[in-house]
C-alpha atoms as a PDB file:
ATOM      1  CA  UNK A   1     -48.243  34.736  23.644  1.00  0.00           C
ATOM      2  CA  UNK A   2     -47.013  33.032  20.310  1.00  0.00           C
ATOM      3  CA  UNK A   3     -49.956  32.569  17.908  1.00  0.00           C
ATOM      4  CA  UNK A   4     -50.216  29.128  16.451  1.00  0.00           C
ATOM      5  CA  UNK A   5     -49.858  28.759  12.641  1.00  0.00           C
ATOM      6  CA  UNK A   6     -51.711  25.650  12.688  1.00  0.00           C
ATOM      7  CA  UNK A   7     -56.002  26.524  12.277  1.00  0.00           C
ATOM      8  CA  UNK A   8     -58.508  24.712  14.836  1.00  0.00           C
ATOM      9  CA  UNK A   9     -59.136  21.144  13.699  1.00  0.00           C
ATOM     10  CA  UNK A  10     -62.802  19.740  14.560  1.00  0.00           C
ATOM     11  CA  UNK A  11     -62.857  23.270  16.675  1.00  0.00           C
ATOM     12  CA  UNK A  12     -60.100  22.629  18.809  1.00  0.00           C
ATOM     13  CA  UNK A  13     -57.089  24.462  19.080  1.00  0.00           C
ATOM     14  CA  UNK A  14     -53.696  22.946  18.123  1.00  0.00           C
ATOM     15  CA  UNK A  15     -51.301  22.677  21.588  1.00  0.00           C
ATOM     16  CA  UNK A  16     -47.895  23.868  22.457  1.00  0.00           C
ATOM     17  CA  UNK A  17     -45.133  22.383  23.930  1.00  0.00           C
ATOM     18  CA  UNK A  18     -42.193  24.915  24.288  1.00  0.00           C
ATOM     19  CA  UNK A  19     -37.939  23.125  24.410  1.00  0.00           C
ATOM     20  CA  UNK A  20     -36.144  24.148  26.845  1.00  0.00           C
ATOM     21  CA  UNK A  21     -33.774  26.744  26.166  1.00  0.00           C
ATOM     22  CA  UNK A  22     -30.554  24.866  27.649  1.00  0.00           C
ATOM     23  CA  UNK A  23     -30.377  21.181  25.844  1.00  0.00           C
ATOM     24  CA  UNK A  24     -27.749  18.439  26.860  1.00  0.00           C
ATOM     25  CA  UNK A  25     -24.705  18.286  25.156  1.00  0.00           C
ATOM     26  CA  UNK A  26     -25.143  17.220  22.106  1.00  0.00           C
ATOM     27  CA  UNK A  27     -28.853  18.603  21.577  1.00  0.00           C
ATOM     28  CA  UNK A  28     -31.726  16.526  21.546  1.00  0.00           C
ATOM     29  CA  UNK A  29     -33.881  14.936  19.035  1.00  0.00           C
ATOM     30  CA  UNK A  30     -37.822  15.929  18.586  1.00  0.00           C
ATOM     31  CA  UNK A  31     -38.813  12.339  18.881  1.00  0.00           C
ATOM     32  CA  UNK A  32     -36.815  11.957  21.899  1.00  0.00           C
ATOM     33  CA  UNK A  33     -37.999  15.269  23.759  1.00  0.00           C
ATOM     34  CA  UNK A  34     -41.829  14.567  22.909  1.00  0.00           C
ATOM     35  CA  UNK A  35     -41.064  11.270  24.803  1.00  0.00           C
ATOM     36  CA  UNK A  36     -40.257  13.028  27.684  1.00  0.00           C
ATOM     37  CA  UNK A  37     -42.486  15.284  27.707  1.00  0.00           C
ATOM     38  CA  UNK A  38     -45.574  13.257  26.747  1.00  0.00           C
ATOM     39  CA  UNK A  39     -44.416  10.063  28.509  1.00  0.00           C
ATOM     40  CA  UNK A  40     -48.006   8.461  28.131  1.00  0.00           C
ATOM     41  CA  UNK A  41     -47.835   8.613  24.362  1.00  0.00           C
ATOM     42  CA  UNK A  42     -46.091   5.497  22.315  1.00  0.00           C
ATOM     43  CA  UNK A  43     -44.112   5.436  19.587  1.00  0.00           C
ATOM     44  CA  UNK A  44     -46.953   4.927  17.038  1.00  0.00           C
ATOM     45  CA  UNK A  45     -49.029   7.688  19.116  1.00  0.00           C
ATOM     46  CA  UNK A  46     -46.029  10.089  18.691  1.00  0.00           C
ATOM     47  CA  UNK A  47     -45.510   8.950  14.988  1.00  0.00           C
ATOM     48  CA  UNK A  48     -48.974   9.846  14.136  1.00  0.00           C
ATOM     49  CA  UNK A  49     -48.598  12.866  15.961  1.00  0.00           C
ATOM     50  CA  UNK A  50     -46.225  14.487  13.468  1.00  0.00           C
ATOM     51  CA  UNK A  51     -47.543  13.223  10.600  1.00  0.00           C
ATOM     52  CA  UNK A  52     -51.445  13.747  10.823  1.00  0.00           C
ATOM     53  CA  UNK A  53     -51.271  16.160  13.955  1.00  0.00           C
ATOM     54  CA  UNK A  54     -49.420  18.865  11.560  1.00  0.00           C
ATOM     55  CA  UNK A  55     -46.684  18.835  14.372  1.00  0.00           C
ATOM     56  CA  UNK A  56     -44.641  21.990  13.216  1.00  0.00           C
ATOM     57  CA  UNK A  57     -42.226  24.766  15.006  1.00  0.00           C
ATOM     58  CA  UNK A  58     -43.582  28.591  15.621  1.00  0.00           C
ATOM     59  CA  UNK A  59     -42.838  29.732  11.886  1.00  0.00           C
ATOM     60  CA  UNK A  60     -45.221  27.107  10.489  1.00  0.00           C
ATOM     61  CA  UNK A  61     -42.294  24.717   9.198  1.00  0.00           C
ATOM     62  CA  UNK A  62     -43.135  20.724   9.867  1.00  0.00           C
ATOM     63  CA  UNK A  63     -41.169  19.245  12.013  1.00  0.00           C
ATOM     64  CA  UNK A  64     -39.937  15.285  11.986  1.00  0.00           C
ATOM     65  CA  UNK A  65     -39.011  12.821  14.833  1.00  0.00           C
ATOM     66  CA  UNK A  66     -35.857  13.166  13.347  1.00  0.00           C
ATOM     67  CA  UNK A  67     -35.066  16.691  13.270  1.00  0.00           C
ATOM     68  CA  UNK A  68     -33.004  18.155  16.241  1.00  0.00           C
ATOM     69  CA  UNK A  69     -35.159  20.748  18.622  1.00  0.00           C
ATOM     70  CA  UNK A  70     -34.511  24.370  18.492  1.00  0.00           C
ATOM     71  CA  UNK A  71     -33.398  25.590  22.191  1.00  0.00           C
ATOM     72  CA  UNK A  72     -36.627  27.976  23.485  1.00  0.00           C
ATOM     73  CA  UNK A  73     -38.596  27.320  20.015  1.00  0.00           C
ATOM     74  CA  UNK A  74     -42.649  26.297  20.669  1.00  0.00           C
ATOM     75  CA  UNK A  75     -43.405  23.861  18.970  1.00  0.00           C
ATOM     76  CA  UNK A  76     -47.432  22.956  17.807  1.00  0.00           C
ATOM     77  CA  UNK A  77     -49.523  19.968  17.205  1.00  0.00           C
ATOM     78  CA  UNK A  78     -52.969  18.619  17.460  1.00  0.00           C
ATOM     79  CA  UNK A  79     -53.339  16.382  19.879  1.00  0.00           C
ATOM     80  CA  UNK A  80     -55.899  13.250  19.783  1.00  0.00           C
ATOM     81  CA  UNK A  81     -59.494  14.032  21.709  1.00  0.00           C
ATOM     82  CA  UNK A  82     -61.591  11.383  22.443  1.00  0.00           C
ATOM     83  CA  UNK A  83     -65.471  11.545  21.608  1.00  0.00           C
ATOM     84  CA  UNK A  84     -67.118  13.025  24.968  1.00  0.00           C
ATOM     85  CA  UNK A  85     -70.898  12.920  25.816  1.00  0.00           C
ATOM     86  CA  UNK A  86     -72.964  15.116  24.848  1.00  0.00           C
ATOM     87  CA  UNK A  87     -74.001  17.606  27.643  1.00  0.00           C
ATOM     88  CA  UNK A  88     -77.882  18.242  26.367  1.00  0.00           C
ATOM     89  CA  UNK A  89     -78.620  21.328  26.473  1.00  0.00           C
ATOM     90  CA  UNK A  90     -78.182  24.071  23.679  1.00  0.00           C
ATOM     91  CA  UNK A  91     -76.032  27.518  23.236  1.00  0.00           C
ATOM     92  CA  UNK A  92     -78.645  30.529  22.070  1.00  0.00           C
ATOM     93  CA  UNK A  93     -77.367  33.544  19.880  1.00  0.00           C
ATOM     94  CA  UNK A  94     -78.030  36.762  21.885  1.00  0.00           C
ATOM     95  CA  UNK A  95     -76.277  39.288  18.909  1.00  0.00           C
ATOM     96  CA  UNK A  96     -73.831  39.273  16.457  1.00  0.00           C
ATOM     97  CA  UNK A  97     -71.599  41.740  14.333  1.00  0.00           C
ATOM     98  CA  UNK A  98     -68.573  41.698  12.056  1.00  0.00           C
ATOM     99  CA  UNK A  99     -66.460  41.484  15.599  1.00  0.00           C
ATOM    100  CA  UNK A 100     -68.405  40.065  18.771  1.00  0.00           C
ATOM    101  CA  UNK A 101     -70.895  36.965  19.050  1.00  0.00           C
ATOM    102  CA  UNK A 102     -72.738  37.163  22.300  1.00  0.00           C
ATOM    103  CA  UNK A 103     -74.454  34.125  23.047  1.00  0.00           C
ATOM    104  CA  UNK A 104     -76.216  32.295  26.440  1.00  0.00           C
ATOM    105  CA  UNK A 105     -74.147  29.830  27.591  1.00  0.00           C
ATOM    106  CA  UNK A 106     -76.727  26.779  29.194  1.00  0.00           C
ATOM    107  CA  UNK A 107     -75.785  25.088  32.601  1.00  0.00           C
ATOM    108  CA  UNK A 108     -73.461  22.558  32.631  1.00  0.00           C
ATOM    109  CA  UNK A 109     -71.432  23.661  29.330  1.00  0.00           C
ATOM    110  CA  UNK A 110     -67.630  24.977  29.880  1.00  0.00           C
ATOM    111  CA  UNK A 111     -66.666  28.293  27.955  1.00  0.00           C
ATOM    112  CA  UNK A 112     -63.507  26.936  26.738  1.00  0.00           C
ATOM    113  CA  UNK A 113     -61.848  23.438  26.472  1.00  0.00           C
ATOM    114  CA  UNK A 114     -61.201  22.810  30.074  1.00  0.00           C
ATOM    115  CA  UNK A 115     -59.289  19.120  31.406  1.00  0.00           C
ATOM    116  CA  UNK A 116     -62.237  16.414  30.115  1.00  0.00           C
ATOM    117  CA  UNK A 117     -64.207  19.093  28.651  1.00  0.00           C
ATOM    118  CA  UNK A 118     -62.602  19.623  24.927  1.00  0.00           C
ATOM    119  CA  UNK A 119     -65.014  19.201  22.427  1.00  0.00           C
ATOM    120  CA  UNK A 120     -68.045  19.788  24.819  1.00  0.00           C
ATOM    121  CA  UNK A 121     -67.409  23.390  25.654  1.00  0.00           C
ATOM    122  CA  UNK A 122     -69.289  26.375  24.497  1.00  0.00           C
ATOM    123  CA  UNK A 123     -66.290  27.440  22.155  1.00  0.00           C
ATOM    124  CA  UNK A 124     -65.362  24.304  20.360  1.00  0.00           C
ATOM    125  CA  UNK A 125     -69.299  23.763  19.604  1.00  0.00           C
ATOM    126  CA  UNK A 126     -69.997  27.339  17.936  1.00  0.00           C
ATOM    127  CA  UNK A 127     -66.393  27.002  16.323  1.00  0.00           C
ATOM    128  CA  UNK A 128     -67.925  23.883  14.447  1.00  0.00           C
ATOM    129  CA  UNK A 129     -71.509  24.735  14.566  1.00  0.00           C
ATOM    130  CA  UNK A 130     -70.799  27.744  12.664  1.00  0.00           C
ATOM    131  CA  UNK A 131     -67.823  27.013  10.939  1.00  0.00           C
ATOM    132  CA  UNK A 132     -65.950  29.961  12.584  1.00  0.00           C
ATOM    133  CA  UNK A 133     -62.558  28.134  13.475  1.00  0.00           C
ATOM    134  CA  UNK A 134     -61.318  32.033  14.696  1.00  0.00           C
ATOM    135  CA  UNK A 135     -63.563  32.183  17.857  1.00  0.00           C
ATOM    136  CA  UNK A 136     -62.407  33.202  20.913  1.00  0.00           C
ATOM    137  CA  UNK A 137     -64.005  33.185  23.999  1.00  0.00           C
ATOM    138  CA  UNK A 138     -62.688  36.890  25.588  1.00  0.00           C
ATOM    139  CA  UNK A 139     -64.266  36.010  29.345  1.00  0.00           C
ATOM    140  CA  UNK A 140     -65.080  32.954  31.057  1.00  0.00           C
ATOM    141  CA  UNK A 141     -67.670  31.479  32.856  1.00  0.00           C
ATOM    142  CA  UNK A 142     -68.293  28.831  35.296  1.00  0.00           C
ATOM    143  CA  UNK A 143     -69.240  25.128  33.914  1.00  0.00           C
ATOM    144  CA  UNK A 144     -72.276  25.102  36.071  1.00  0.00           C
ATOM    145  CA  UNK A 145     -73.542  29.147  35.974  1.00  0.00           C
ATOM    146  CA  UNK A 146     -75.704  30.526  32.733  1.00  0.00           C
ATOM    147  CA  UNK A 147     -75.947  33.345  30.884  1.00  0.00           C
ATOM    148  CA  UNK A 148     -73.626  35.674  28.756  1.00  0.00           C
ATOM    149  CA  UNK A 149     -70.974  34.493  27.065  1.00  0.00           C
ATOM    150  CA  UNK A 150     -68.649  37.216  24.336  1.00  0.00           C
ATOM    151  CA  UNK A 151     -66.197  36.082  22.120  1.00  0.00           C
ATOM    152  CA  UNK A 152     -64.208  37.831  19.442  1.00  0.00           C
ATOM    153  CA  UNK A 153     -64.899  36.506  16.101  1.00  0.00           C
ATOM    154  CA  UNK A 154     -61.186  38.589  14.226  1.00  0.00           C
ATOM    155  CA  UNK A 155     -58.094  38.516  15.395  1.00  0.00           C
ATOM    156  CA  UNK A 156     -57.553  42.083  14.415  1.00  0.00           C
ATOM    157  CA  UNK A 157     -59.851  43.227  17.205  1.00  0.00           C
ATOM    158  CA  UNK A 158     -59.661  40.857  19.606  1.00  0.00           C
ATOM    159  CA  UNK A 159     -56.938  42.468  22.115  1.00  0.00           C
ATOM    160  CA  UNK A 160     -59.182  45.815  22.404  1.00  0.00           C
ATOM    161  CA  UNK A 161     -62.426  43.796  23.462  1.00  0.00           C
ATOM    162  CA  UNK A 162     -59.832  41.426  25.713  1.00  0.00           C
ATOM    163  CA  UNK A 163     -58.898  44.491  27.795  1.00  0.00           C
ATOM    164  CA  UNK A 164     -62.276  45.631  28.541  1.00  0.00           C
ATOM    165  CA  UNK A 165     -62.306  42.726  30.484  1.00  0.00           C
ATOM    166  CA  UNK A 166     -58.849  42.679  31.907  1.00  0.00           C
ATOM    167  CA  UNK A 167     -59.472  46.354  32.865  1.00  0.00           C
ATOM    168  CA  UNK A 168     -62.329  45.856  34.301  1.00  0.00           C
ATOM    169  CA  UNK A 169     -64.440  48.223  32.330  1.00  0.00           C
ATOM    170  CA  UNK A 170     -67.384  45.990  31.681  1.00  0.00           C
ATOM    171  CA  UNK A 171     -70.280  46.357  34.185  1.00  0.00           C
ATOM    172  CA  UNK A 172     -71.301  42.895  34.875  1.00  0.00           C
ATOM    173  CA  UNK A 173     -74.836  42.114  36.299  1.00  0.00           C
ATOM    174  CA  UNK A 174     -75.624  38.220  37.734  1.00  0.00           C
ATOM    175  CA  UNK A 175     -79.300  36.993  39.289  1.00  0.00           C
ATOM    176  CA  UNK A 176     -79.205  34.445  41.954  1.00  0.00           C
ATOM    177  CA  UNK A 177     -81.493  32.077  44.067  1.00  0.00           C
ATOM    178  CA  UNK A 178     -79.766  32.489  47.580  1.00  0.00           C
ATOM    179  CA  UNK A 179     -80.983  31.542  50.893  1.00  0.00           C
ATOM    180  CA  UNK A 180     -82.803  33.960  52.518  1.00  0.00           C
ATOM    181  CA  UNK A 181     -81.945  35.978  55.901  1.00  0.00           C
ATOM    182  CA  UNK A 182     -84.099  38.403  57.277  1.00  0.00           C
ATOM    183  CA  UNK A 183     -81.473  39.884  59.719  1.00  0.00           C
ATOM    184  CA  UNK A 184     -78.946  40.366  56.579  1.00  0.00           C
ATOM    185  CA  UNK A 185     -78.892  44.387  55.823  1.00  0.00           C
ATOM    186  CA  UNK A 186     -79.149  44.540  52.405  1.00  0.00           C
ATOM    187  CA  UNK A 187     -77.666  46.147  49.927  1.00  0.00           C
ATOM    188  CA  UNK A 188     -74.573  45.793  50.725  1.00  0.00           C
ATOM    189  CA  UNK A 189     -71.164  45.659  49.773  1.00  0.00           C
ATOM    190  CA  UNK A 190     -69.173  42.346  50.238  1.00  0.00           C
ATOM    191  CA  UNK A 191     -65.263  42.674  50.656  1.00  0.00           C
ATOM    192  CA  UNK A 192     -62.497  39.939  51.141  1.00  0.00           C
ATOM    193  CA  UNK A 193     -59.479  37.935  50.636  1.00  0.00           C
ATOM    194  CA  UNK A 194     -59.942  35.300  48.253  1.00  0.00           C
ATOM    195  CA  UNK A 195     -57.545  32.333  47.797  1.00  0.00           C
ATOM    196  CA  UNK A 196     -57.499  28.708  46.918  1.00  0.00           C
ATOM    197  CA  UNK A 197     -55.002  26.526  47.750  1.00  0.00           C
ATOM    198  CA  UNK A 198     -53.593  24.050  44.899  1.00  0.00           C
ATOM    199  CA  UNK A 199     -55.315  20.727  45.426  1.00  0.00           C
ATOM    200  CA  UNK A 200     -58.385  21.656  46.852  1.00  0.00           C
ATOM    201  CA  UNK A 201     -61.541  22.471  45.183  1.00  0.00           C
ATOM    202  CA  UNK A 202     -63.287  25.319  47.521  1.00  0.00           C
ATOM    203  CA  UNK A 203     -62.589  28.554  47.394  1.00  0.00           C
ATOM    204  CA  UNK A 204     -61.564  30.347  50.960  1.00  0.00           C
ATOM    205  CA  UNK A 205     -61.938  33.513  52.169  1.00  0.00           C
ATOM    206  CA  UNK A 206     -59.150  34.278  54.434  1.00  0.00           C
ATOM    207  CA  UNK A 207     -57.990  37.142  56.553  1.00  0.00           C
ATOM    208  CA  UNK A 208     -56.121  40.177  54.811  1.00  0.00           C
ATOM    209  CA  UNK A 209     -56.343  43.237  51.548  1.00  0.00           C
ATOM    210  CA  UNK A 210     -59.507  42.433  50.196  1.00  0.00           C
ATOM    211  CA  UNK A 211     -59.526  41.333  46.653  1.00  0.00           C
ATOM    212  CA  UNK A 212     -63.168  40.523  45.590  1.00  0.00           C
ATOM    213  CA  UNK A 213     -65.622  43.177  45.966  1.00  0.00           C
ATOM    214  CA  UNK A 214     -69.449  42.308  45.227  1.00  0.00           C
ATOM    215  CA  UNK A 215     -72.424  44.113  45.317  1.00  0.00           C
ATOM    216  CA  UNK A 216     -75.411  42.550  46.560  1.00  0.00           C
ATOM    217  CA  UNK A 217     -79.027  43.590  46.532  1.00  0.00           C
ATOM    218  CA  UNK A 218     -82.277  41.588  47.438  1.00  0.00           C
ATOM    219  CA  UNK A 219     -84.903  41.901  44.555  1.00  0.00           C
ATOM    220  CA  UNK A 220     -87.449  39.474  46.339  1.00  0.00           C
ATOM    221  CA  UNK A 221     -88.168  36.878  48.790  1.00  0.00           C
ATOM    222  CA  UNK A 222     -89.683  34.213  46.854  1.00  0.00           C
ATOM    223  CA  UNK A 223     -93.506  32.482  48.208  1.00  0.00           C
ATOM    224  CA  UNK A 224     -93.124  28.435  49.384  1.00  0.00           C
ATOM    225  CA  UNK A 225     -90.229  29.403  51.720  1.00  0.00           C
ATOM    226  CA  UNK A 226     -88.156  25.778  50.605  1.00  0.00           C
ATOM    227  CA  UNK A 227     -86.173  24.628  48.459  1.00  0.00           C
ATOM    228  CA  UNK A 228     -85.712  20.810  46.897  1.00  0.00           C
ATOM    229  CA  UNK A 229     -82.401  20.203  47.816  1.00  0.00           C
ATOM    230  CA  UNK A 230     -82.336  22.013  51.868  1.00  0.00           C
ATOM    231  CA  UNK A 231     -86.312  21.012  52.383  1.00  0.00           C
ATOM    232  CA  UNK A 232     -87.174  24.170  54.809  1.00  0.00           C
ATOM    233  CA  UNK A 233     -84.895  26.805  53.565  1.00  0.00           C
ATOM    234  CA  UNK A 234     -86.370  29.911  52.770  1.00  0.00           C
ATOM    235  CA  UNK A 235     -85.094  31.437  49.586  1.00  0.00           C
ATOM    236  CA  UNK A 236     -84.753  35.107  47.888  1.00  0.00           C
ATOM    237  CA  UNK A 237     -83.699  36.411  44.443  1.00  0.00           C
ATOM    238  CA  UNK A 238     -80.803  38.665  44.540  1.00  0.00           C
ATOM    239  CA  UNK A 239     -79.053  41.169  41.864  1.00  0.00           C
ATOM    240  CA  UNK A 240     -74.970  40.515  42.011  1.00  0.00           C
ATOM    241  CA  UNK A 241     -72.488  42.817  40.591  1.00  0.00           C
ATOM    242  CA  UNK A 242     -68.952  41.893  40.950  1.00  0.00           C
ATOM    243  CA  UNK A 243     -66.607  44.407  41.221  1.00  0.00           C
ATOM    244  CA  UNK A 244     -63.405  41.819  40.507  1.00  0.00           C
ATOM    245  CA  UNK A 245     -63.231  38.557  38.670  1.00  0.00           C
ATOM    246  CA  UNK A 246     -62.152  36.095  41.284  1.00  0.00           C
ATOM    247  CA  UNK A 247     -62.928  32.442  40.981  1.00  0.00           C
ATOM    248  CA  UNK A 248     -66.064  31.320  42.378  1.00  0.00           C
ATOM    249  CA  UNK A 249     -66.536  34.900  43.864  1.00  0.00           C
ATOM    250  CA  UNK A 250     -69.918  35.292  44.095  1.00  0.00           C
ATOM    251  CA  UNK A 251     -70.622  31.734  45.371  1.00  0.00           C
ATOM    252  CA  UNK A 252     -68.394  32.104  47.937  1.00  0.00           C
ATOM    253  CA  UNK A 253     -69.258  35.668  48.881  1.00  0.00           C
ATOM    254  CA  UNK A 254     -72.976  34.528  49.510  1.00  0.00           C
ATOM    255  CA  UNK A 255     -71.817  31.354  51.296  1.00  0.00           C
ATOM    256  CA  UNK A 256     -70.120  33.320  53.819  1.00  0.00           C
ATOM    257  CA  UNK A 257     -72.793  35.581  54.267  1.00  0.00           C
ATOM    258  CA  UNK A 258     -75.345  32.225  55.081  1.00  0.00           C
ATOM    259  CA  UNK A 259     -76.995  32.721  52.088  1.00  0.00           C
ATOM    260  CA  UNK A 260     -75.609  30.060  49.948  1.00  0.00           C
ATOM    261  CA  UNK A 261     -76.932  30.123  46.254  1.00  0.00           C
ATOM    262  CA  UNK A 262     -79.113  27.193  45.600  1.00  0.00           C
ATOM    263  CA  UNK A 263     -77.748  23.960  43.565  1.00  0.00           C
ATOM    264  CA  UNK A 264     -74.184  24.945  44.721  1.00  0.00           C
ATOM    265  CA  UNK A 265     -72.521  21.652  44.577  1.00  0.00           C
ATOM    266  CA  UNK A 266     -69.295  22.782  46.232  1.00  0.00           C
ATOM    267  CA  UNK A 267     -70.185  25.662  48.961  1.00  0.00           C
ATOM    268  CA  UNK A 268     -71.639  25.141  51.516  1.00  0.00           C
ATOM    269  CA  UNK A 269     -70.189  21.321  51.455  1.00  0.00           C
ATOM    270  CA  UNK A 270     -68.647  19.675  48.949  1.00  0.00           C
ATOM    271  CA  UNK A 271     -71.014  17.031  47.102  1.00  0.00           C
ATOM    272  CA  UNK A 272     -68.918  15.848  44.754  1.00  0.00           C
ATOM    273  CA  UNK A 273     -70.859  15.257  42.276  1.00  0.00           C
ATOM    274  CA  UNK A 274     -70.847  13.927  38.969  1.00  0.00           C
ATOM    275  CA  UNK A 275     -70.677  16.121  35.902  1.00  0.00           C
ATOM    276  CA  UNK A 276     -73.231  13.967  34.251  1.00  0.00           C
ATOM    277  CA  UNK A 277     -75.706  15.188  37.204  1.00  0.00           C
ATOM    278  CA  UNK A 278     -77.959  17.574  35.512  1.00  0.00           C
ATOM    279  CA  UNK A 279     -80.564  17.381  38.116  1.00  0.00           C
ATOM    280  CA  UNK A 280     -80.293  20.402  40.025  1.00  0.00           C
ATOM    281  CA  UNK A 281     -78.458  23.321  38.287  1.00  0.00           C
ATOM    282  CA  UNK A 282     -77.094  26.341  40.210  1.00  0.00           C
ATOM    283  CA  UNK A 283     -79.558  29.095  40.332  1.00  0.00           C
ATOM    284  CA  UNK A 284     -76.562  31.505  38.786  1.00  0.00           C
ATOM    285  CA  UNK A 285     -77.171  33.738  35.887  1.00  0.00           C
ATOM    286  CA  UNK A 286     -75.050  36.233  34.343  1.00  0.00           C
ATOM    287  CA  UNK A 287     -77.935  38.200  33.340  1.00  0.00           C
ATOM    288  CA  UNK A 288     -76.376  41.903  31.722  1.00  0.00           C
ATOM    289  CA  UNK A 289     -73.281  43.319  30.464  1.00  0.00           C
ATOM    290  CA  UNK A 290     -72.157  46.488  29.891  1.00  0.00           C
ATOM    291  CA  UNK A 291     -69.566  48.434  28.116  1.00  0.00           C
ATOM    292  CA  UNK A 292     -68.781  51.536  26.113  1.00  0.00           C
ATOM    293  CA  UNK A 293     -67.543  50.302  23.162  1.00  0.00           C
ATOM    294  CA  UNK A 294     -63.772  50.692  21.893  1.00  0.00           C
ATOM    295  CA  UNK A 295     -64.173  51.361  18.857  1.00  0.00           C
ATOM    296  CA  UNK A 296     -67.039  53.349  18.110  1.00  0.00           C
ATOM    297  CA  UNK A 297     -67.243  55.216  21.763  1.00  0.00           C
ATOM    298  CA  UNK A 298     -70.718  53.816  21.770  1.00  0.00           C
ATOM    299  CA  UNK A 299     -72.830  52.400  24.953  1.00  0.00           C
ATOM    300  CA  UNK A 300     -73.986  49.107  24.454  1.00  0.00           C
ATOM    301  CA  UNK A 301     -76.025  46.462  26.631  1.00  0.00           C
ATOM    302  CA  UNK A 302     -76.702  43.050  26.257  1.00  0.00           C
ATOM    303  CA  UNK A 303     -79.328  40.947  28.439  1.00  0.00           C
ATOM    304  CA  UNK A 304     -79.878  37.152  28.652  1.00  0.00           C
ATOM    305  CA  UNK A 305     -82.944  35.529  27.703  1.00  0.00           C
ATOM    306  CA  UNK A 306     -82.663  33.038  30.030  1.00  0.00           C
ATOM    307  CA  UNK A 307     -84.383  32.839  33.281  1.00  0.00           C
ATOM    308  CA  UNK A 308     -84.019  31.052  37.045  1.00  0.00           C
ATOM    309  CA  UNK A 309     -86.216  29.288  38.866  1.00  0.00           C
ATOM    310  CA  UNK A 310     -85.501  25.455  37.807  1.00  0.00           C
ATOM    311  CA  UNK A 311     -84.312  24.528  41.273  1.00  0.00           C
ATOM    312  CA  UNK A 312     -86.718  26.497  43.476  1.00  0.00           C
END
């Protein structure tokens, strides 16, 4: 992926539009292929675009209305972002060195920009909180689940955290407020077929080669035996290790086991709700990570301080 040569503005990451390799006859004009490709934009919008959005081509050269595209070339700008409301709840620091910032991530606040979430995500805050324009969030979480959160603060190291990740050698530990089931055998190992069809918000799973594998362990059945939002469900605490990095796979995974985690918005019916709703988080909390460390060969652990309970 090409790196842009334009820095974070106001936290935010400039965009990329990329020409097409194959023009018309005759080539085509910036002006004219922003136009097409940004067809809600006006003239002025576009206008302003180049001249205060630092609209330039991959080597860092500006680029005018005027000036014909280069076939295949990215081009980068910074596009205009609204103001957004302000989701109220804070971002802790968990540890810091020269390369990773490990902070807990509060309900309700994307990891990275996200559709309306641009300026109110966990990455654009710190970026101008701390006035580190160069962090990068390496994982992702959930909008609506707590807890750890890593990102790379240099460049120069970023790729060997990234794979950890991608390789799946990070040992990833989540708490959850579940319904409870006496007949369920637990521990157990949950294996399926995840997919999601374009369009449609819930995750499925659906028959064939597994691809999300979670662990799943009952720490303890909690006293009162209800919760707020399903007034007579019993609930239990549970200790969740995913074994793959599937979307929504632990939400769905205890869904289809009848155990669906409490405050889930989405499984086992959709609510649609609003994302100003702060009233009744989901009980999800990537509690522990775990990794040897590339570069030093070194073990190292990290825990949240945050806790459940707010929706029990």
């Amino acid at each position: 992926m090409p790196v842009s040569p334009l820095a974070p503005r106001e936290g935010i990451s400039a965009s990329r539009l990329r020409a097409p390799v194959a023009l018309p006859i005759g080539g085509l004009r910036v002006g004219e292929w922003l136009a097409q490709e940004i067809p809600w934009s006006s003239p002025e919008q576009r206008e302003r675009l180049a001249r205060e959005g630092g609209l330039c081509d991959q080597a860092g050269r500006p680029a005018r209305l005027s000036d014909p595209v280069i076939a295949g070339e990215f081009y980068w700008f910074h596009r205009e972002v609204p103001p957004e409301p302000r989701v109220p709840f804070e971002i802790e620091v968990v540890h810091e060195d020269r390369d990773l910032l490990v902070v807990d991530k509060p309900h309700f606040l994307a990891s990275t920009p996200n559709g309306r979430f641009v300026r109110e995500c966990a990455v654009t805050r710190l970026r101008v909180d701390r006035d580190e324009p160069e962090l990068v969030a390496i994982h992702r979480l959930d909008r609506i689940t707590a807890g750890l959160l890593v990102l790379s603060r240099r460049r120069e190291t970023r790729g060997t955290y990234q794979r950890l990740f991608q390789d799946r050698r990070i040992t990833k530990t989540y708490r959850a407020i579940a319904g409870y089931r006496p007949d369920l055998p637990l521990p157990l190992c949950r294996s399926s077929r995840l997919q999601k069809t374009p369009g449609t918000r819930p995750v499925v799973e659906v028959p064939g080669p597994a691809n999300a594998h979670t662990e799943i362990a009952l720490l303890r059945r909690l006293p009162g035996g209800s919760g707020p939002d399903e007034p007579g469900t019993e609930r239990a605490e549970y200790r969740l290790m995913p074994h793959t990095g599937k979307t929504h796979q632990l939400r769905v995974h205890l869904n289809a086991l009848g155990i669906p985690i409490a405050g889930d918005p989405l499984y086992p019916v959709d609510r649609h709700e609003e994302p100003e709703d702060y009233s009744s988080p989901l009980q999800l909390l990537a509690e522990e990570l775990a990794f040897t460390d590339p570069l030093t060969g070194r073990p190292r652990r990290f825990r949240s301080g945050l806790r459940l309970g707010a929706a029990t």
